[in-house]
N, C-alpha and C. Protein backbone atom coordinates (compact mmCIF):
# COMPACT_ATOMS: atom_id res chain seq x y z
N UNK A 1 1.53 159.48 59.93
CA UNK A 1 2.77 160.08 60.39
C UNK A 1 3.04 161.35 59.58
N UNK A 2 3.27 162.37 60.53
CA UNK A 2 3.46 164.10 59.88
C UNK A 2 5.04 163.31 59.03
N UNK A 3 4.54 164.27 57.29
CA UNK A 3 6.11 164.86 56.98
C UNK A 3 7.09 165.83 57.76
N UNK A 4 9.07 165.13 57.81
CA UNK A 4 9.32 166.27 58.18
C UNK A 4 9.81 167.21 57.22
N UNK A 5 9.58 168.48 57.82
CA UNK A 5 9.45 169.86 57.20
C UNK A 5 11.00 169.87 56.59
N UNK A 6 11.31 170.47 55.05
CA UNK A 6 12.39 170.56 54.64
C UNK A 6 13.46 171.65 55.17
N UNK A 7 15.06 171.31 55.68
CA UNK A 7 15.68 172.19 56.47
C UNK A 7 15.71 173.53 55.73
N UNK A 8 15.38 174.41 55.89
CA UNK A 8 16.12 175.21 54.41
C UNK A 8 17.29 175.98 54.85
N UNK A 9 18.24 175.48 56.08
CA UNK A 9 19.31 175.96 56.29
C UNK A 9 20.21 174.94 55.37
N UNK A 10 19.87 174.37 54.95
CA UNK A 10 21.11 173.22 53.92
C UNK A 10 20.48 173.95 52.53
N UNK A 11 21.69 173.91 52.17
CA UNK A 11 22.07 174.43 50.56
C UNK A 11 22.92 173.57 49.94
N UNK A 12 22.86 174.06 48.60
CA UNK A 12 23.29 172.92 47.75
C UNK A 12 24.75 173.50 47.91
N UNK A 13 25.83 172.40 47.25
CA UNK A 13 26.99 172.76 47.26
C UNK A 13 27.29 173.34 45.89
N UNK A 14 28.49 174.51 46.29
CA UNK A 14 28.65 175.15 44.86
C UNK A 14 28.87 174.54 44.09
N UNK A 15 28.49 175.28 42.61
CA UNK A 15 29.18 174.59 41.52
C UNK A 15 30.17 174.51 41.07
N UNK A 16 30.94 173.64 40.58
CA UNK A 16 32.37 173.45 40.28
C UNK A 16 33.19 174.74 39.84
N UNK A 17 33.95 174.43 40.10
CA UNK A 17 34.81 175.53 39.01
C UNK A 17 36.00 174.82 38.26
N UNK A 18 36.34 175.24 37.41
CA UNK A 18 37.12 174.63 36.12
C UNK A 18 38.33 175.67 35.78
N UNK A 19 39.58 175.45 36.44
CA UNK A 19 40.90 176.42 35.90
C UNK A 19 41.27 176.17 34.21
N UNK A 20 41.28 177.31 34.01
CA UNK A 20 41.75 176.84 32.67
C UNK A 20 42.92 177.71 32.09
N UNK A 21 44.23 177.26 31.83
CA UNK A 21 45.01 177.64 30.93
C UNK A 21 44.76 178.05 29.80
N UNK A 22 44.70 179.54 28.70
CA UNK A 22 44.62 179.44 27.64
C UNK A 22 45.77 179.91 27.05
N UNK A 23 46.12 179.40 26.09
CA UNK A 23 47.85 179.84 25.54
C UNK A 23 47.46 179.95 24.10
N UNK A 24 47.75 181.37 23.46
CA UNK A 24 48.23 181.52 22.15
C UNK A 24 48.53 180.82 21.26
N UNK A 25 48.40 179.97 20.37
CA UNK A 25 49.02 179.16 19.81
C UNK A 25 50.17 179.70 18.78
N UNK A 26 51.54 179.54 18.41
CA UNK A 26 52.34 179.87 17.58
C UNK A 26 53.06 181.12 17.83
N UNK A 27 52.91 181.60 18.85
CA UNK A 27 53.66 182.56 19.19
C UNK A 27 54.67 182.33 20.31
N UNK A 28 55.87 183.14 20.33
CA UNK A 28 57.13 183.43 21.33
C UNK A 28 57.49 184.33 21.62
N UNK A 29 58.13 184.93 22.46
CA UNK A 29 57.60 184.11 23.81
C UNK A 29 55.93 183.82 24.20
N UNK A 30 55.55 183.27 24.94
CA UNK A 30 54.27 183.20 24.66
C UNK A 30 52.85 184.10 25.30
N UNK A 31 51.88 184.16 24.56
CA UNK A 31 51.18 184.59 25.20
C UNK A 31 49.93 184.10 26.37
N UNK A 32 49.49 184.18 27.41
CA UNK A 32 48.46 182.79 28.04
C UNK A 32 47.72 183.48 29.11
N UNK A 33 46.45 182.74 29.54
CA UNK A 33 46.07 183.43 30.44
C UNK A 33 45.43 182.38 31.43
N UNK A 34 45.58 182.84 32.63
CA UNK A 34 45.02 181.36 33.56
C UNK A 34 43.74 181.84 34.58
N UNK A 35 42.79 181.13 33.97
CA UNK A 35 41.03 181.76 34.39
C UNK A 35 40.26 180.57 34.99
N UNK A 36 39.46 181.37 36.40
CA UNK A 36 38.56 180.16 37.00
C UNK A 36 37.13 180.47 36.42
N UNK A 37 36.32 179.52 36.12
CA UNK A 37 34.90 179.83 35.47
C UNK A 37 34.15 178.90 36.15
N UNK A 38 32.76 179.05 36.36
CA UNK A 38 32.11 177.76 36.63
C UNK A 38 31.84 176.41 35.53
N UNK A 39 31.96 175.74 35.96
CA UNK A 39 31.15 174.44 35.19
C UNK A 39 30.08 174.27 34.35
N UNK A 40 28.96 175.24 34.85
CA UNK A 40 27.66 175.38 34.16
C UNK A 40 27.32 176.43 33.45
N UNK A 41 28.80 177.02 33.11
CA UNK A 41 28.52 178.05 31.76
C UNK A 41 28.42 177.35 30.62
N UNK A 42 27.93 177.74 29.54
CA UNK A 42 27.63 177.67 28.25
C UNK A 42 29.12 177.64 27.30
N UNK A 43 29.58 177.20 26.10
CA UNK A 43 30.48 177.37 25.10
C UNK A 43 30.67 178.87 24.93
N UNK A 44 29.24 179.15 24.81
CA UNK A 44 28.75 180.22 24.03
C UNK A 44 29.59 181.70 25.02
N UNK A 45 29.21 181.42 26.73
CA UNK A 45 29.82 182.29 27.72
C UNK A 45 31.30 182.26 27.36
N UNK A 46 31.53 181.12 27.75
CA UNK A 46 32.90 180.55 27.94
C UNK A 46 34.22 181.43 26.66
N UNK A 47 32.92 181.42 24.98
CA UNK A 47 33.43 182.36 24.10
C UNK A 47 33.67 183.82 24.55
N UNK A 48 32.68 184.36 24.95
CA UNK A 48 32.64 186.07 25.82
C UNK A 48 33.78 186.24 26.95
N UNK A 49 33.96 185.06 27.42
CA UNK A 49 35.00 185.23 28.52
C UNK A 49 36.55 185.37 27.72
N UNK A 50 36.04 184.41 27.08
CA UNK A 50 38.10 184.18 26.24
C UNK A 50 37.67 185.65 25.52
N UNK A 51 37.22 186.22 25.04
CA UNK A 51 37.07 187.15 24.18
C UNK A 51 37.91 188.59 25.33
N UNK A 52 37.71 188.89 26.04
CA UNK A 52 37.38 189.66 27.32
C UNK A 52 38.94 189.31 28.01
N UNK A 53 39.44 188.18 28.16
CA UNK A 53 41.17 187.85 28.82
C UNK A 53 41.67 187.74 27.31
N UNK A 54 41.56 187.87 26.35
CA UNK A 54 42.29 187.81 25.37
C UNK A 54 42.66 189.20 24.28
N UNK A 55 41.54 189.78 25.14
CA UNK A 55 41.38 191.84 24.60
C UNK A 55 40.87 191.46 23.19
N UNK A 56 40.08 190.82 22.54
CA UNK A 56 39.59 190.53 21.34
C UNK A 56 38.69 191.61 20.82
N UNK A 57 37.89 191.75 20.06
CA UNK A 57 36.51 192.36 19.66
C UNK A 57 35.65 192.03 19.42
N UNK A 58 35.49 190.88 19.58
CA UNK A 58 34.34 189.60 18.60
C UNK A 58 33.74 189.84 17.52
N UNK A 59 35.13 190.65 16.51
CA UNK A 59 34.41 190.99 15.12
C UNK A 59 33.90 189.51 14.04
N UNK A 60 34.66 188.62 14.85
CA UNK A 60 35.07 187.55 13.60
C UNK A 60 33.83 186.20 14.57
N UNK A 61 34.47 185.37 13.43
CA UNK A 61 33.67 183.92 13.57
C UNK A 61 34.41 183.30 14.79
N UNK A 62 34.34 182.40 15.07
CA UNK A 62 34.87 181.76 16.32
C UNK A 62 34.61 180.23 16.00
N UNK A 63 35.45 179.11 16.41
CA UNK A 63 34.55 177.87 17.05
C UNK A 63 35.79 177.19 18.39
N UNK A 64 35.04 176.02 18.66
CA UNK A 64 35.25 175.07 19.80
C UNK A 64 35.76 174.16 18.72
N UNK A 65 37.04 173.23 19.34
CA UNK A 65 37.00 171.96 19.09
C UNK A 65 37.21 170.79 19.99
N UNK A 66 36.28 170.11 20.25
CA UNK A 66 36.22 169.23 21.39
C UNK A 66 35.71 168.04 21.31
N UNK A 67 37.06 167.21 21.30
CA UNK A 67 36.95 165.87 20.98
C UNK A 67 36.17 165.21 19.65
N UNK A 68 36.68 166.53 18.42
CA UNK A 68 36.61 166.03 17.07
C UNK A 68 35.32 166.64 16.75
N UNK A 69 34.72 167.20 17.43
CA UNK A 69 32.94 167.93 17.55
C UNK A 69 33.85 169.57 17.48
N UNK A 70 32.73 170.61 16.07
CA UNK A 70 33.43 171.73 16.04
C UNK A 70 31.89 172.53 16.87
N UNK A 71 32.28 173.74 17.59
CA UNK A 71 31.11 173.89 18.21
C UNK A 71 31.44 175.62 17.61
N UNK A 72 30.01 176.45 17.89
CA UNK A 72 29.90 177.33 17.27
C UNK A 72 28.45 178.42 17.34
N UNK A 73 28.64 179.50 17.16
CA UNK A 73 27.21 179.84 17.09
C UNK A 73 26.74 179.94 16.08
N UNK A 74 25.50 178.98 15.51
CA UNK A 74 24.96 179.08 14.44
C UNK A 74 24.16 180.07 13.46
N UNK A 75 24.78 180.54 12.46
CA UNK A 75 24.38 181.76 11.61
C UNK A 75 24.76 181.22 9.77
N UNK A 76 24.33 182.14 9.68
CA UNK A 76 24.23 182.42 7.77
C UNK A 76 26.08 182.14 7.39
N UNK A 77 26.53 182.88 8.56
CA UNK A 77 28.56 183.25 8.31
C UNK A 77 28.77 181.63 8.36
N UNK A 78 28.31 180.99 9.71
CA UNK A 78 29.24 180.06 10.12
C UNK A 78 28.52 178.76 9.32
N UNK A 79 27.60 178.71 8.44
CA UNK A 79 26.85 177.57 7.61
C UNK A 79 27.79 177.83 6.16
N UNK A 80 28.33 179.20 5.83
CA UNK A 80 28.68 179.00 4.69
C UNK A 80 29.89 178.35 3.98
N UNK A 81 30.71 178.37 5.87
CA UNK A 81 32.06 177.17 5.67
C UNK A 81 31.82 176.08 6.02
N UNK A 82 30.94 175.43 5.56
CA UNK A 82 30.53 173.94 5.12
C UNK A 82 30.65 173.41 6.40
N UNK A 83 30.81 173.72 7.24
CA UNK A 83 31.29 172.78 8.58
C UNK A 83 30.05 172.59 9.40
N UNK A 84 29.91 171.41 9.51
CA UNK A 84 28.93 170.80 10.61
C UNK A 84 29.03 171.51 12.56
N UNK A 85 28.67 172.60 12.38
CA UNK A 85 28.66 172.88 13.78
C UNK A 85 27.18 172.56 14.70
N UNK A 86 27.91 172.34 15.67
CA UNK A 86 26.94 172.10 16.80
C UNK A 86 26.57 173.72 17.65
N UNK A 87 25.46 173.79 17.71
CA UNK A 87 24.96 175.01 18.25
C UNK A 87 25.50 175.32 20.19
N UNK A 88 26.70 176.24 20.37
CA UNK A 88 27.52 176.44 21.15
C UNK A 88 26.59 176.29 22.50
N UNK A 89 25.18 177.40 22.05
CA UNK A 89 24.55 177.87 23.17
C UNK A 89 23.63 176.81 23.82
N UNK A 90 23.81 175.51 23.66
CA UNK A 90 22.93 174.08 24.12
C UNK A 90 23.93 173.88 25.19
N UNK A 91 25.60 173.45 24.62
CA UNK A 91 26.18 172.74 25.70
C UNK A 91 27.04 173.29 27.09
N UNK A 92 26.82 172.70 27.30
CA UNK A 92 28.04 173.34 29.22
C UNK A 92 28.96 173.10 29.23
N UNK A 93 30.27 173.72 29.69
CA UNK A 93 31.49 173.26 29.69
C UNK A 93 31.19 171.77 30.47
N UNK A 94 30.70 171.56 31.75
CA UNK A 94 30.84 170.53 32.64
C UNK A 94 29.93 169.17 31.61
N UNK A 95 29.64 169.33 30.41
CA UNK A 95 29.09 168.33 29.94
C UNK A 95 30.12 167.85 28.84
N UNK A 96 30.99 168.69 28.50
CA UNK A 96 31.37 168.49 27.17
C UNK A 96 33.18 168.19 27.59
N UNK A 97 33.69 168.29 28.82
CA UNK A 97 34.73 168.34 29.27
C UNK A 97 34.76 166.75 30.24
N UNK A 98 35.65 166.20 29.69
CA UNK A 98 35.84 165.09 30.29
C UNK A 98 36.10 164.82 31.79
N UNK A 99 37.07 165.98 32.01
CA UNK A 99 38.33 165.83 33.37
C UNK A 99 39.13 166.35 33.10
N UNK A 100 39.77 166.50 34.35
CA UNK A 100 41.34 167.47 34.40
C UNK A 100 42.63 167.04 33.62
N UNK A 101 43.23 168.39 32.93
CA UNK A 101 44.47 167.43 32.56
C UNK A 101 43.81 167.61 30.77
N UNK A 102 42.39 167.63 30.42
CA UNK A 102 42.00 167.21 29.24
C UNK A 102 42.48 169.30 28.42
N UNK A 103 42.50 168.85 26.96
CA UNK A 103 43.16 169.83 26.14
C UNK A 103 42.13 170.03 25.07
N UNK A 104 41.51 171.25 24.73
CA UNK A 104 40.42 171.84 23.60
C UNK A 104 40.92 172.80 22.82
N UNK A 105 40.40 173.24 21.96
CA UNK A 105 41.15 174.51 21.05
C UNK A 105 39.84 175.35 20.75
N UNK A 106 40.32 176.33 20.73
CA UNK A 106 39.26 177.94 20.38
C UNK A 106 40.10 178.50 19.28
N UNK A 107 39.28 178.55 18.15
CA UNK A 107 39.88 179.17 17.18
C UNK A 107 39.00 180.59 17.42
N UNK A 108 39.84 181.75 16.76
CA UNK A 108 39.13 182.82 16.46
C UNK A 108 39.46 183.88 15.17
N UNK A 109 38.62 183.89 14.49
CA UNK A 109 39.05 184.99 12.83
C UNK A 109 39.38 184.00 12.43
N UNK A 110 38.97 183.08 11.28
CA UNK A 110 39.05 182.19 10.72
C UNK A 110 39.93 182.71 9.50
N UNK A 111 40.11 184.16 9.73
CA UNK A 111 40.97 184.54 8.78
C UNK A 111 42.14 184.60 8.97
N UNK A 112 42.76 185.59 9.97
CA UNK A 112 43.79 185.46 10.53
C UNK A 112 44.34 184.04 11.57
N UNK A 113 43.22 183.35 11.96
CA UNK A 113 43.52 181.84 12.50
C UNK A 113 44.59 181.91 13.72
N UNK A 114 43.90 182.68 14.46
CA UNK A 114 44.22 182.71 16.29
C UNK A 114 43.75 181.31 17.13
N UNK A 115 44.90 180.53 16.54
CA UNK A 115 44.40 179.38 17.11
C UNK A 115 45.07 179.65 18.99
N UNK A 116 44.07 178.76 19.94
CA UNK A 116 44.13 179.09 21.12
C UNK A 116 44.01 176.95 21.61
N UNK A 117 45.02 177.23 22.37
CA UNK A 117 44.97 176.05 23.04
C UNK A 117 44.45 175.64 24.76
N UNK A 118 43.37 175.29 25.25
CA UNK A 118 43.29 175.20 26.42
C UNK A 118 43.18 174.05 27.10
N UNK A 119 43.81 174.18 28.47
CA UNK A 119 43.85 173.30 29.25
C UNK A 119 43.19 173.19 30.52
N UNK A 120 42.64 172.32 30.50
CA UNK A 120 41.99 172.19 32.48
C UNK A 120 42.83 172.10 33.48
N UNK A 121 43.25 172.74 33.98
CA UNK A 121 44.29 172.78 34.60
C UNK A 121 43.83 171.50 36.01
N UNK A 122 42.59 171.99 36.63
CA UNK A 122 41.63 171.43 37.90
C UNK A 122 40.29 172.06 38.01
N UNK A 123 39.88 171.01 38.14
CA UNK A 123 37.94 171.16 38.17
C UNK A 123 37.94 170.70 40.04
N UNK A 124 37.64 171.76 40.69
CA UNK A 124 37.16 171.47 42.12
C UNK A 124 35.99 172.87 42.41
N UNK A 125 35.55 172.33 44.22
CA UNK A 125 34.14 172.69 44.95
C UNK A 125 34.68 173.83 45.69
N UNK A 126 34.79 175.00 45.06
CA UNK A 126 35.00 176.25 45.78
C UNK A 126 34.45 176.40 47.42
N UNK A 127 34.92 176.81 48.46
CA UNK A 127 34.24 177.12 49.65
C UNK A 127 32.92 177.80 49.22
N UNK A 128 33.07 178.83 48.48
CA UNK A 128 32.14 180.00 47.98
C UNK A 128 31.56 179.40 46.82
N UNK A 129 30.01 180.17 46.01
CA UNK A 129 29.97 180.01 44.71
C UNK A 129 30.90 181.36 44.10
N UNK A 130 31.18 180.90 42.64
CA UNK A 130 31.76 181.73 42.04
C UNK A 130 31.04 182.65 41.44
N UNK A 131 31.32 183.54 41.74
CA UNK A 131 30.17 184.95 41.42
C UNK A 131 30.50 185.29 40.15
N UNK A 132 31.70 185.40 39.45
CA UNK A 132 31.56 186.15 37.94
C UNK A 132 33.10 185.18 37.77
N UNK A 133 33.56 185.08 36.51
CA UNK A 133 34.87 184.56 35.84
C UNK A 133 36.25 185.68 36.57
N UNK A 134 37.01 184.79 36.80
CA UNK A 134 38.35 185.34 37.39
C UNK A 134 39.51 185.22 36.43
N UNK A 135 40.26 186.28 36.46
CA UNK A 135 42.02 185.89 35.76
C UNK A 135 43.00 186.21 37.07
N UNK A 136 43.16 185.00 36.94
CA UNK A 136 44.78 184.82 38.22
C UNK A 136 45.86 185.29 37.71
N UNK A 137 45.80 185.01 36.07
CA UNK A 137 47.35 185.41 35.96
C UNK A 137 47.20 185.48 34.43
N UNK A 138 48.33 186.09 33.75
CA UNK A 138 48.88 186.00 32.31
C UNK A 138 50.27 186.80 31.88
N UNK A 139 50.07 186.81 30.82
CA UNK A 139 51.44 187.28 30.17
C UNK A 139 50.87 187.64 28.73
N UNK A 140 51.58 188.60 28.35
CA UNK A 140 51.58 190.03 27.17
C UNK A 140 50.55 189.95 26.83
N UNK A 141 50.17 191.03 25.88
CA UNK A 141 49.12 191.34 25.32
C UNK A 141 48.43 190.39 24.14
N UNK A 142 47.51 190.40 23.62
CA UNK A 142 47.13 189.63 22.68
C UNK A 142 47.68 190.10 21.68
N UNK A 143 47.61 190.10 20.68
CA UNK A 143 47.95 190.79 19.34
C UNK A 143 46.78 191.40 18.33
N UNK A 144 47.37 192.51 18.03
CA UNK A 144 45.78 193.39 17.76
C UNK A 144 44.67 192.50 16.48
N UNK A 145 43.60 193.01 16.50
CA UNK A 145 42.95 192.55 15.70
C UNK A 145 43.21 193.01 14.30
N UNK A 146 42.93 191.78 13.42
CA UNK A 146 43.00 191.75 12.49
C UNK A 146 44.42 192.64 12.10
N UNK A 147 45.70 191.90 12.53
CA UNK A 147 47.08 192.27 12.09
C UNK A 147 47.17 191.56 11.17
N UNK A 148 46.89 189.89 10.84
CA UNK A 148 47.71 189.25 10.17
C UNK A 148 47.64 187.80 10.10
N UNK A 149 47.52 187.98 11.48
CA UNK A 149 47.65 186.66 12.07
C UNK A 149 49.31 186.52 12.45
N UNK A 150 49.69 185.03 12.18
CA UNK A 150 50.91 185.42 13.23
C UNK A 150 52.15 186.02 12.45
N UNK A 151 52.07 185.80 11.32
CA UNK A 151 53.19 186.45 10.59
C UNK A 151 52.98 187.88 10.33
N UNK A 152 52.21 188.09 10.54
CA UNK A 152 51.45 189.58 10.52
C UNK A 152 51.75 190.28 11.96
N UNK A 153 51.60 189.68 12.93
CA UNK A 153 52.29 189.55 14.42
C UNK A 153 53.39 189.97 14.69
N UNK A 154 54.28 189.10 14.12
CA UNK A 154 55.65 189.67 14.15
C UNK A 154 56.05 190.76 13.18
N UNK A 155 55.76 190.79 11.95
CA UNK A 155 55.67 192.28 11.17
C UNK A 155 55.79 193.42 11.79
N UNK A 156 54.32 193.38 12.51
CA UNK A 156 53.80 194.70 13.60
C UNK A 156 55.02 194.70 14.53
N UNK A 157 55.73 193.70 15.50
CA UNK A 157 56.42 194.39 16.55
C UNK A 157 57.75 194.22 15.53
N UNK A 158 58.39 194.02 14.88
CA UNK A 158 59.76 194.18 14.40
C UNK A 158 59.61 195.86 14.18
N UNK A 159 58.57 196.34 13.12
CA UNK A 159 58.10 197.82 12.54
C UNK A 159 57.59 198.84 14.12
N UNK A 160 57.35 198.25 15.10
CA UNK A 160 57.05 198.78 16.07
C UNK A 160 58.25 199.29 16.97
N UNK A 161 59.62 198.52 17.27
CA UNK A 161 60.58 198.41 17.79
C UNK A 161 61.62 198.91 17.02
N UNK A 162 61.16 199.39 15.53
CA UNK A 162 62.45 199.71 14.78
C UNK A 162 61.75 201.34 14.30
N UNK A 163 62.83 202.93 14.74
CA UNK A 163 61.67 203.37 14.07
C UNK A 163 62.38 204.05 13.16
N UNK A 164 63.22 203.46 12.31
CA UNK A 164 63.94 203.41 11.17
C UNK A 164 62.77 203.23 10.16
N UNK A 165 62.32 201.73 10.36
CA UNK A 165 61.46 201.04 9.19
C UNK A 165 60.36 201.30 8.88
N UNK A 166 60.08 201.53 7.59
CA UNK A 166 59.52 202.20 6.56
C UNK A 166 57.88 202.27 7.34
N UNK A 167 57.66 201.19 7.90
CA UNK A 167 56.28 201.16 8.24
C UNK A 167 55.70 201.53 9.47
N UNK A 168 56.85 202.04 10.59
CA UNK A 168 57.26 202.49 11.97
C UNK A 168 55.43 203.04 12.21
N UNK A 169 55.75 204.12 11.66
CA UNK A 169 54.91 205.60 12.05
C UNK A 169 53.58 204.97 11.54
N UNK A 170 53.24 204.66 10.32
CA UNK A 170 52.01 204.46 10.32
C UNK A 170 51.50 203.02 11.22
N UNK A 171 52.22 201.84 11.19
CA UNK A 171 52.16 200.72 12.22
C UNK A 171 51.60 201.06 13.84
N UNK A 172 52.30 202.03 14.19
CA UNK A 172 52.40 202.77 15.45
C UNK A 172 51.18 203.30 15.81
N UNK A 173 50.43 204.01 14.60
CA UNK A 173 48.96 204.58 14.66
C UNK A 173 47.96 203.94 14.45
N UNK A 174 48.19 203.08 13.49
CA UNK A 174 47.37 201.97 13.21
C UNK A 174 47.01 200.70 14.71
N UNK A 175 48.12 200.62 15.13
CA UNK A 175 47.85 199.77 16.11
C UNK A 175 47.41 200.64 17.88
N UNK A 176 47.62 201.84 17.80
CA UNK A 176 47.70 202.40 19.10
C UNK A 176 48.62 203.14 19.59
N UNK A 177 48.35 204.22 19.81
CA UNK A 177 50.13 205.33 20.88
C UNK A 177 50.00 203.85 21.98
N UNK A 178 48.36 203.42 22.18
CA UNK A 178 49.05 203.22 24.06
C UNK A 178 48.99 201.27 23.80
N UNK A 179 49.19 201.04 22.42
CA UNK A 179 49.43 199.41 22.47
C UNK A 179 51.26 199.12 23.33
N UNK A 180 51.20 198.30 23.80
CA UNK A 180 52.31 197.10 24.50
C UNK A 180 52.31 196.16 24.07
N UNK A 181 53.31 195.26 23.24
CA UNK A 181 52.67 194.00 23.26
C UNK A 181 53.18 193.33 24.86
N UNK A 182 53.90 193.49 26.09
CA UNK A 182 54.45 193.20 26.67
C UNK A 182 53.68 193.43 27.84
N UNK A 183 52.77 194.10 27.88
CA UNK A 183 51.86 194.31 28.97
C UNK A 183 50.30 193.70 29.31
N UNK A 184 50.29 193.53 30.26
CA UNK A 184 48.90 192.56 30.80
C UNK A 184 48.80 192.76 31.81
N UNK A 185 47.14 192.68 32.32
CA UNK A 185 46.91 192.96 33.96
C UNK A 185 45.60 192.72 34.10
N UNK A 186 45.79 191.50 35.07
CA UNK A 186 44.45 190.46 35.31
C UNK A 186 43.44 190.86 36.42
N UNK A 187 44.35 191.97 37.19
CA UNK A 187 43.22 192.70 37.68
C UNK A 187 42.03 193.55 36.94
N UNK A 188 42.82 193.84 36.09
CA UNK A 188 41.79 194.87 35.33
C UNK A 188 40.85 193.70 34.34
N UNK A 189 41.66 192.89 34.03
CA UNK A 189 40.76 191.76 33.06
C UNK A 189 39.56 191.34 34.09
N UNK A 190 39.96 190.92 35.38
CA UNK A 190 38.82 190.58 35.87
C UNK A 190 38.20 191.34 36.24
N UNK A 191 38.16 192.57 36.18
CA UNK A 191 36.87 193.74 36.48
C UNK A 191 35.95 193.87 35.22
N UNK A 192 36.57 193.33 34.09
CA UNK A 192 35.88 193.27 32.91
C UNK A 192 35.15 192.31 32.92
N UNK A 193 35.07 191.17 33.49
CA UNK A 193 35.20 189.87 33.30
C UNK A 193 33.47 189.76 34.34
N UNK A 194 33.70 190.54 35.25
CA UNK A 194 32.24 190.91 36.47
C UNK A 194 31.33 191.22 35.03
N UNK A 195 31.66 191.73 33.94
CA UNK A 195 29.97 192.68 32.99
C UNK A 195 30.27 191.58 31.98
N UNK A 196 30.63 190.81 31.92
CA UNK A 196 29.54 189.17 31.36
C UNK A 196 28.65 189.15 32.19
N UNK A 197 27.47 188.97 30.99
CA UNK A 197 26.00 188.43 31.50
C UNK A 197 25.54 187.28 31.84
């Protein structure tokens, strides 16, 4: 009996996609951004993406914390804070993520300690595959690099908003003529978001 011949009009169904809330941690009002990604990206992507909706630079160290496991890309920097990391670029979000509803943290600058809280908002089967990472939505700007962290945060916009205080003018240059902290726009994030590799 002949095999029958495989259809090759059937295709597989897309791969998931995973909404995710990311919110600022310790700041007010707050800052957050709400992004669809696939399932079968990497930690390691998933880092380039938050980097990219969060206006970062990826000068600093970074990790994952997920479900008590710190994840990370492994180097000389990130071995010398004693911490047992797991090498970022092995796991998939869709392996390491339980279900919807579940909550992870992204730290970034271990100096300044931009802790980031995220949430799955919903993991579902797009009509389409998802061609590159999306931002639906957010609110204000991140806060520049290497200010402070968060008390350093508020420093910058009190000295930014006052231009009485002593630190106005140089604050002002230091951070940007064209910084906002009040401004965001997810269209433009997601045109950035297409030149992840």
């Amino acid at each position: 009996m002949a095999k029958k011949a495989k259809d090759s009009s059937i295709q597989s169904e897309p791969e998931a996609v995973y909404q995710l809330k990311v919110t600022l941690d310790g700041i007010r009002p707050s800052i957050w951004r709400r992004i669809q990604v696939r399932g079968d990206i990497t930690l390691f992507k998933l880092h380039k993406i938050l980097q990219v909706v969060m206006g970062w630079d990826d000068y600093h160290l970074h990790k994952f914390v997920i479900v008590g496991e710190d994840y990370s890309v492994i180097s000389r920097e990130a071995d010398m804070l004693g911490t047992d990391f797991k090498e970022e670029k092995r796991f998939k979000l869709n392996r390491v993520i339980p279900g919807e509803k579940f909550k992870f943290t992204y730290e970034y600058d271990f100096g300044d300690s931009w802790g980031h809280t995220i949430l799955v908002e919903k993991i579902f089967r797009p009509v389409e595959e998802l061609k590159a990472p999306v931002c639906l939505k957010g609110k204000r700007s991140a806060p520049p690099e290497d200010c402070g962290g968060v008390g350093g945060y508020y420093h910058l916009l009190k000295a930014l908003r006052d231009p009485n205080h002593p630190e106005h003018a140089y604050l002002q240059t230091w951070a940007g003529d064209d910084y906002n902290p009040e401004y965001f726009d997810a269209d433009v994030v997601s045109e950035r978001l297409k030149k992840i590799r």
